[in-house]
Protein backbone atom coordinates (compact mmCIF):
# COMPACT_ATOMS: atom_id res chain seq x y z
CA UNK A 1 89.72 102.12 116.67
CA UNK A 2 89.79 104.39 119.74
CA UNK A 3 90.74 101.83 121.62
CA UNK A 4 93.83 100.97 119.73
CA UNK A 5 94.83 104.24 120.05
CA UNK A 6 94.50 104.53 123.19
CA UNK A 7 96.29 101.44 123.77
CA UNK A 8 99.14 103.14 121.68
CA UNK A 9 99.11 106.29 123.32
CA UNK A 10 100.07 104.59 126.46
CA UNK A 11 102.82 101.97 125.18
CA UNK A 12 104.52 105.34 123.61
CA UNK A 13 104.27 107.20 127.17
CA UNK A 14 105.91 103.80 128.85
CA UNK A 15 108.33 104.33 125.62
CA UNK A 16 109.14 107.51 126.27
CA UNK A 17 109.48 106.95 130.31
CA UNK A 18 111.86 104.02 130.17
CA UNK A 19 109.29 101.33 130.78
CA UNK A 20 109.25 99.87 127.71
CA UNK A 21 112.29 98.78 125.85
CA UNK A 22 113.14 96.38 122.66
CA UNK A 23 116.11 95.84 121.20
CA UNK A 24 117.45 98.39 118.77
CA UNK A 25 117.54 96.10 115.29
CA UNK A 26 114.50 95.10 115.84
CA UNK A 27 113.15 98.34 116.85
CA UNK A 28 114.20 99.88 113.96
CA UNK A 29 112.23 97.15 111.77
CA UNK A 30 109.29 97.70 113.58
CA UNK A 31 109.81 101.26 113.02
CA UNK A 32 110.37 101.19 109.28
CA UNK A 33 107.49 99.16 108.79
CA UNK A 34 105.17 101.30 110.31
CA UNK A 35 106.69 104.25 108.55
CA UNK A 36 106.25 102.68 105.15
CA UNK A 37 102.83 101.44 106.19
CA UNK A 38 101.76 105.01 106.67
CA UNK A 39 103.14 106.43 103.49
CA UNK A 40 100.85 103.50 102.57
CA UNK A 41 97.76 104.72 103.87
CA UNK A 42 98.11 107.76 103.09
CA UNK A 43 98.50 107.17 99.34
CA UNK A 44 95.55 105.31 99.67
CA UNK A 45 93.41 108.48 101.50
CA UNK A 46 94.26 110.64 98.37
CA UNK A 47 93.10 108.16 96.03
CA UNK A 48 89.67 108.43 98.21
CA UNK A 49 89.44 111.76 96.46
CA UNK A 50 88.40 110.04 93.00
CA UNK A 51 85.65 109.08 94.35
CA UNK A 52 84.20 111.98 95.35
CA UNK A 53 82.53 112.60 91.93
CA UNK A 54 81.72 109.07 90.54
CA UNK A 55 79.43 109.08 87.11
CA UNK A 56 77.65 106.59 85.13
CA UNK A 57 74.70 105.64 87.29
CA UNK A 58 72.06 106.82 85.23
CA UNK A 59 69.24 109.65 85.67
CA UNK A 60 67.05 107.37 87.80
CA UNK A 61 66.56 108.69 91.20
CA UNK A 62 67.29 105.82 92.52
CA UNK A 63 70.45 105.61 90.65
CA UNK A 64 70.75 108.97 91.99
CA UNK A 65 70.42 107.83 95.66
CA UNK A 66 72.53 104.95 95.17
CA UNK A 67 75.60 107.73 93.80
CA UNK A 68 75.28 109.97 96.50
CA UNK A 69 75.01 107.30 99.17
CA UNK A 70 78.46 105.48 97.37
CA UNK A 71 80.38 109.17 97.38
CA UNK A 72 79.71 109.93 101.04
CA UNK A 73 81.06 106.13 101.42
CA UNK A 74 84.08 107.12 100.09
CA UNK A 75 84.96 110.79 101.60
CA UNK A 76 82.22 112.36 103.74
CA UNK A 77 80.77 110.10 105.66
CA UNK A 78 77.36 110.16 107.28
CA UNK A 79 75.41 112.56 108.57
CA UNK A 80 75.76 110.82 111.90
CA UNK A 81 78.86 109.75 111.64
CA UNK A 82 81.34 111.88 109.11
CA UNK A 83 84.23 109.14 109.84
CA UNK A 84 81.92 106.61 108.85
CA UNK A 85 83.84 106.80 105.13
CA UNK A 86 86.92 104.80 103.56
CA UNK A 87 88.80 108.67 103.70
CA UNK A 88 87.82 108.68 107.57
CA UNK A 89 88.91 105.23 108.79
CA UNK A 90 92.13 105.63 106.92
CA UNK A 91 92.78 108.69 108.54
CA UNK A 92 92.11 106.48 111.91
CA UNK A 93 94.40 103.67 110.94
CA UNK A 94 97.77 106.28 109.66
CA UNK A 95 97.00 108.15 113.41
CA UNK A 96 97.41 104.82 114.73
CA UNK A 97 100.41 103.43 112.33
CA UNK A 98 102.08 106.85 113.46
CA UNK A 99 101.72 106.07 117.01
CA UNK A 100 103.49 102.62 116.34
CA UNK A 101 106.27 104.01 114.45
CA UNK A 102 106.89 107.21 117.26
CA UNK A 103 106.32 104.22 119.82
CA UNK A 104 109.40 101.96 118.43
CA UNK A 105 111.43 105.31 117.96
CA UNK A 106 111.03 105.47 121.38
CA UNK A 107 111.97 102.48 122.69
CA UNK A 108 114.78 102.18 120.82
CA UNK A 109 116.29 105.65 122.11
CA UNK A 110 115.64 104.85 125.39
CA UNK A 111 117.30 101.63 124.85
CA UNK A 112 119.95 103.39 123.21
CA UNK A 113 120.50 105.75 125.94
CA UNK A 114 120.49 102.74 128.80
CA UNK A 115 123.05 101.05 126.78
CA UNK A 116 124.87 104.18 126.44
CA UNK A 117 125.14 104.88 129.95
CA UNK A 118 125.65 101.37 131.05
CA UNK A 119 128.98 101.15 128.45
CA UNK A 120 129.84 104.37 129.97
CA UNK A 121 129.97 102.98 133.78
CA UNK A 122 131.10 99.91 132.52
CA UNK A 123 134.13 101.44 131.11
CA UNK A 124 134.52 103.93 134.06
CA UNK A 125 134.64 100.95 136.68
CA UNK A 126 136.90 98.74 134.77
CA UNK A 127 139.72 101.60 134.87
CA UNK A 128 140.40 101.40 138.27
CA UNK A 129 141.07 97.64 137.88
């Protein structure tokens, strides 16, 4: 996952410069996609919660083990590795899906502004004809 946000990180900086552009309808698809696909995730990461507590395994201690292994699954993680948990690689996948949407924002005002300026010295040339 780190290496998709990485790659992310960088297509929003060449956003942001200039050096990468799309076209503004499409932009703005691209953008509301990801922005719905985050509100998405995110509903998803709170329903993680429920799972925090889950019941009905039985006294056994393996039962037991089973339970706590299943919760930590589902919010905490490992000791090792506290992402390793559905609640932790969501929260990986909306940072990425965020850096998509701010990504297409940013191509499209950049676009926006190019097109902009370009009508502007479009129109200021043409006068003198």
């Amino acid at each position: 996952m780190t290496d998709q946000a990485a790659y992310w990180r960088n297509l929003k900086q060449q956003a942001v410069s200039g050096n990468f552009r799309m076209e503004e309808g499409l932009g703005e698809s691209l953008r509301s996609a990801c922005e719905q696909y985050v509100m998405d995730l995110k509903d998803l990461k709170r329903d993680t919660n429920r799972l925090e507590h889950l019941s009905g395994w039985g006294g056994l201690e393996s039962a037991i083990l089973l339970r706590q292994k299943f919760e930590a699954k589902a919010v905490s993680g490992s000791a090792d590795d506290t992402t390793d948990s559905a609640a932790g690689r969501l929260a990986q996948h909306i940072e990425i899906a965020q850096l998509m949407r701010d990504t297409f924002a940013a191509a499209i005002g950049k676009l926006q502004a190019v097109d902009g300026q370009n009508a502007g010295d479009i129109a200021a040339n043409g006068e003198g004809i």
